[in-house]
Protein backbone atom coordinates (compact mmCIF):
# COMPACT_ATOMS: atom_id res chain seq x y z
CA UNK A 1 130.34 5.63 14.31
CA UNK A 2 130.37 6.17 17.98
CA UNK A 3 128.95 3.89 20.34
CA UNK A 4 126.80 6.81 22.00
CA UNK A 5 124.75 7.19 18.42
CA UNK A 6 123.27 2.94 18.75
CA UNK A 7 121.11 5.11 21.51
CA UNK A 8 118.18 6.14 20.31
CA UNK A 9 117.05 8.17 23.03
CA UNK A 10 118.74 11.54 23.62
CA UNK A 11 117.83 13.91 26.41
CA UNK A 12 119.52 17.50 26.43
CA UNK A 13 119.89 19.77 29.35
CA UNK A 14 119.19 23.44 27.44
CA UNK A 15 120.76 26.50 29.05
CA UNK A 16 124.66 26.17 28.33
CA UNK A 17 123.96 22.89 26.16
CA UNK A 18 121.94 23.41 23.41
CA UNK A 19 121.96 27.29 23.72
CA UNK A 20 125.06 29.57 24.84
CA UNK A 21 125.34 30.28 28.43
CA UNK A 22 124.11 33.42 28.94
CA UNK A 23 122.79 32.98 32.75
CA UNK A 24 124.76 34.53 35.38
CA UNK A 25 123.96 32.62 38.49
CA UNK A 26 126.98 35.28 40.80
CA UNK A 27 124.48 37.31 40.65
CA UNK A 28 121.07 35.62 40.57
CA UNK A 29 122.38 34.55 43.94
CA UNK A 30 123.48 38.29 44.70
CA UNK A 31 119.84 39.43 43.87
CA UNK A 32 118.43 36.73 45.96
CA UNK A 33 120.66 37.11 49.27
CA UNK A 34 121.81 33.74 48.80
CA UNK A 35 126.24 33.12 49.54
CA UNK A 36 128.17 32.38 46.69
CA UNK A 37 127.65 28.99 45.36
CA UNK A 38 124.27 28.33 46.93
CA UNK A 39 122.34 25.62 44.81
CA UNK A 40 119.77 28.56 44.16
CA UNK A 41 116.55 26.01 43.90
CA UNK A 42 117.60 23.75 46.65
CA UNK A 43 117.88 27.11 48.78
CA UNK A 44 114.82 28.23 48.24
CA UNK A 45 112.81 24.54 48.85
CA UNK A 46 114.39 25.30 52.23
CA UNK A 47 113.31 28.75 52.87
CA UNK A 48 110.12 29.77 55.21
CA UNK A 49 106.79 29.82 52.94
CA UNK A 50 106.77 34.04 52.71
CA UNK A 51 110.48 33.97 52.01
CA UNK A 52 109.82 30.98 49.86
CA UNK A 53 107.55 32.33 47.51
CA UNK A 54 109.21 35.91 46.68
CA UNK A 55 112.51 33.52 46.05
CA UNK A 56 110.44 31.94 43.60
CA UNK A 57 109.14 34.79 42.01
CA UNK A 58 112.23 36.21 41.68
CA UNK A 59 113.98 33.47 40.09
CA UNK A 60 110.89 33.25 37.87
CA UNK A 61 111.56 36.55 36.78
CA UNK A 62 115.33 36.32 36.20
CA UNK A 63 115.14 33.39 33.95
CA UNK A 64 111.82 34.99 31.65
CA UNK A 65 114.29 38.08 31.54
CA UNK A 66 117.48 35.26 30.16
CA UNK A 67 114.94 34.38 27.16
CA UNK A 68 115.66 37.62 24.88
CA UNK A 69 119.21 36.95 24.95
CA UNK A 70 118.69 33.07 23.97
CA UNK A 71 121.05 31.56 20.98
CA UNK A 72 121.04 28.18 19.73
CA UNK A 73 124.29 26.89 19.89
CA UNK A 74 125.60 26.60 16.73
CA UNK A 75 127.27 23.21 17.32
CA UNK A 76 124.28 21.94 18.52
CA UNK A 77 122.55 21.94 15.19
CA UNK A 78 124.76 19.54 13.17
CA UNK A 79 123.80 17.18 15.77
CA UNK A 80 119.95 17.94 16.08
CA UNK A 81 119.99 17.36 12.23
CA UNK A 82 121.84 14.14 12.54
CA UNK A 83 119.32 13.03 15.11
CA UNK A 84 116.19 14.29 13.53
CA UNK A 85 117.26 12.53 10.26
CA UNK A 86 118.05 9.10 11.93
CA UNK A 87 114.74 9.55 13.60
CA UNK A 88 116.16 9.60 16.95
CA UNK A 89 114.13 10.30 19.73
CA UNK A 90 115.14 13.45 21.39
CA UNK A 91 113.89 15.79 24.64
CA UNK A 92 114.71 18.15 27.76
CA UNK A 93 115.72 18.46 30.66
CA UNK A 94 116.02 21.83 32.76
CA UNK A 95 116.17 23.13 36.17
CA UNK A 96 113.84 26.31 34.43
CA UNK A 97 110.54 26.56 35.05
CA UNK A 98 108.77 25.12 31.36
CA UNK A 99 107.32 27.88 30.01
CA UNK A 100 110.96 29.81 30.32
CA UNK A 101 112.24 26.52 28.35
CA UNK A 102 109.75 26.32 25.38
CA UNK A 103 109.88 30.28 24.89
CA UNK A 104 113.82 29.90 25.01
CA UNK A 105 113.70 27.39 21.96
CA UNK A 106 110.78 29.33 20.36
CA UNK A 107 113.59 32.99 20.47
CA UNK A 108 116.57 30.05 19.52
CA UNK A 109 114.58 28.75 16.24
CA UNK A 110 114.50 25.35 18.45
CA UNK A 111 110.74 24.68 18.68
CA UNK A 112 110.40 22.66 16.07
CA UNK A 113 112.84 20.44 17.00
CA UNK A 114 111.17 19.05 20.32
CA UNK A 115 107.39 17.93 20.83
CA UNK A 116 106.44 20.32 23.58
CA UNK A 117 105.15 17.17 26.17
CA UNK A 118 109.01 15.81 25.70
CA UNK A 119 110.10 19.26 27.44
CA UNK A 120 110.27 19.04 31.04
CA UNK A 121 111.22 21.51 33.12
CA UNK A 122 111.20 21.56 36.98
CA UNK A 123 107.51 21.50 37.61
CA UNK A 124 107.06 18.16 35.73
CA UNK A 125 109.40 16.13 37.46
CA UNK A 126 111.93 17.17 41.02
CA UNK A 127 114.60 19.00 39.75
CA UNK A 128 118.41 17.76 38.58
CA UNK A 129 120.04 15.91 40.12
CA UNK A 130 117.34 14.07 40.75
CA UNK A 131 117.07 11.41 38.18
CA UNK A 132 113.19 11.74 38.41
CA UNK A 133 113.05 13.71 34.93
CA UNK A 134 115.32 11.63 33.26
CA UNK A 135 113.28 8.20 34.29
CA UNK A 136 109.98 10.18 33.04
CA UNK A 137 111.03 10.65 29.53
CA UNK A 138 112.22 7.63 29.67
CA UNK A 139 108.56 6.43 30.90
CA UNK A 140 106.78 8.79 27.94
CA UNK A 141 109.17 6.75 25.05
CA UNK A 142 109.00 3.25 26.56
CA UNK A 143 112.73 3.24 26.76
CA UNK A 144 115.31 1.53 28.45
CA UNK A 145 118.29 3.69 30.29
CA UNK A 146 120.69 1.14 28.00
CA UNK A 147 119.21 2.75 24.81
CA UNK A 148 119.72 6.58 26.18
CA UNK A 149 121.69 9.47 26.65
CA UNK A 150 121.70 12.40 28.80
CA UNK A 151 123.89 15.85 27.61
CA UNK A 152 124.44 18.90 29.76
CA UNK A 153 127.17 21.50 30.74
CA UNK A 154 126.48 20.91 34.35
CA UNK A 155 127.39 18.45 37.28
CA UNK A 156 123.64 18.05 38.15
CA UNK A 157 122.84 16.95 34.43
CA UNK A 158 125.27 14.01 34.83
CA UNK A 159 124.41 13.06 38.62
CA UNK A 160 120.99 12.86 37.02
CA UNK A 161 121.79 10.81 34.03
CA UNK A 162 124.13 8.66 36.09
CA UNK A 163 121.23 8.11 39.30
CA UNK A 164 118.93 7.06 36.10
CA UNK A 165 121.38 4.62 34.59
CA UNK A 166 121.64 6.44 31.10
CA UNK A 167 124.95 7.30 29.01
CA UNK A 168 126.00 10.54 30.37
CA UNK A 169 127.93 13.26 27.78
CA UNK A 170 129.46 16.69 29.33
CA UNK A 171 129.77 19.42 26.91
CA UNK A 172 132.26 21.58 28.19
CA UNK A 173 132.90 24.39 25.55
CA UNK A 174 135.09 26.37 27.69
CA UNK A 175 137.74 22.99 27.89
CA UNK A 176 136.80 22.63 31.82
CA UNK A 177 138.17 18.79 33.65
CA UNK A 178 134.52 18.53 34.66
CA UNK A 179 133.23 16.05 36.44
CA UNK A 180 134.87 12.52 35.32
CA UNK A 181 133.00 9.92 37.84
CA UNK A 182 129.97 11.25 36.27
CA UNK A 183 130.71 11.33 33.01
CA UNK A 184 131.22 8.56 30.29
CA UNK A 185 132.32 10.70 27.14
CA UNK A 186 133.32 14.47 27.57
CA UNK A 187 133.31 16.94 24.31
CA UNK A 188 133.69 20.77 23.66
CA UNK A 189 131.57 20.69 20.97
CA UNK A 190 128.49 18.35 20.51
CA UNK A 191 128.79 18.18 17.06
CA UNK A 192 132.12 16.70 18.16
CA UNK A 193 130.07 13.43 18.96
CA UNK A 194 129.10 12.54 15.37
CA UNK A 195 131.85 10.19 13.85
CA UNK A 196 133.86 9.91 17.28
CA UNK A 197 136.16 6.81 17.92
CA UNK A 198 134.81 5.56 20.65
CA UNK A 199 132.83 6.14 24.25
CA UNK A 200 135.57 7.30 26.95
């Protein structure tokens, strides 16, 4: 059994991790007047107040309009029933606002999955990279970082797992290198983690 699956605690980025990527930031950015490759929330914590809060409301918007085309991925689900039937302890992590995040698993037949207080999203807790989210479910479970795991598609899900001391797993479905300083085991399918050798 791989070493990741001793941990007990397993945190889960959502957009591009547990559901298919369906988000097309190009153009969020486009609609926004931000250049290409912006970090879109980090932009708009820097923008005047006015500016500030119609960049908000915007992205606000954009991601409530994402939630209708929300899928689960479907190797996500051998590993959410592995988890749930070990009694693993299991939440999220996501740069959307929260009530995007628990409609998204509500369209994706997630719901039941995750207790609603274990979803964070980026009003609970400063946003990815920060490892601020990460350290409060952490917090809520009574956990230690050595007994946890954080999963996401993204660099900022591993900076955040890494900053918070927790095993860090990139799912990178579409084969990418990624991000290896950040990352302790890298998969293209998370139901690729169940039976693995070892932690890479």
């Amino acid at each position: 059994m791989h070493a990741l699956l001793r941990r007990r605690h397993w945190i889960f980025d959502l957009d591009g991790t547990l559901t298919l990527a369906v988000h097309d930031f190009a153009a969020l950015r486009v609609r926004l007047g931000l250049p290409p490759g912006a970090p879109i929330l980090e932009a708009i914590e820097a923008a005047p107040p006015a500016r500030r809060a119609w960049l908000s409301a915007e992205v606000a918007a954009w991601e409530r309009e994402a939630v209708a085309a929300a899928t689960p991925a479907p190797d996500a689900l051998p590993l959410l029933d592995y988890l749930a039937e070990g009694g693993y302890r299991v939440g999220i992590l996501t740069r959307n606002l929260r009530g995007v995040a628990l409609d998204t698993l509500a369209a994706c037949g997630l719901a039941a999955r995750f207790a609603p207080e274990l979803v964070l999203g980026r009003e609970e807790a400063e946003a990815k990279p920060s490892p601020a989210g990460v350290q409060r479910l952490l917090s809520a479970w009574g956990a230690d970082p050595e007994d946890a795991v954080m999963i996401g598609d993204y660099v900022y899900d591993l900076a955040a797992g890494r900053a918070a001391g927790v095993a860090t797993v990139h799912i990178a479905r579409a084969g990418e290198a990624g991000w290896p300083a950040l990352t302790d085991v890298r998969v293209e399918r998370l139901d690729g983690l169940l039976g693995r050798g070892r932690a890479t």
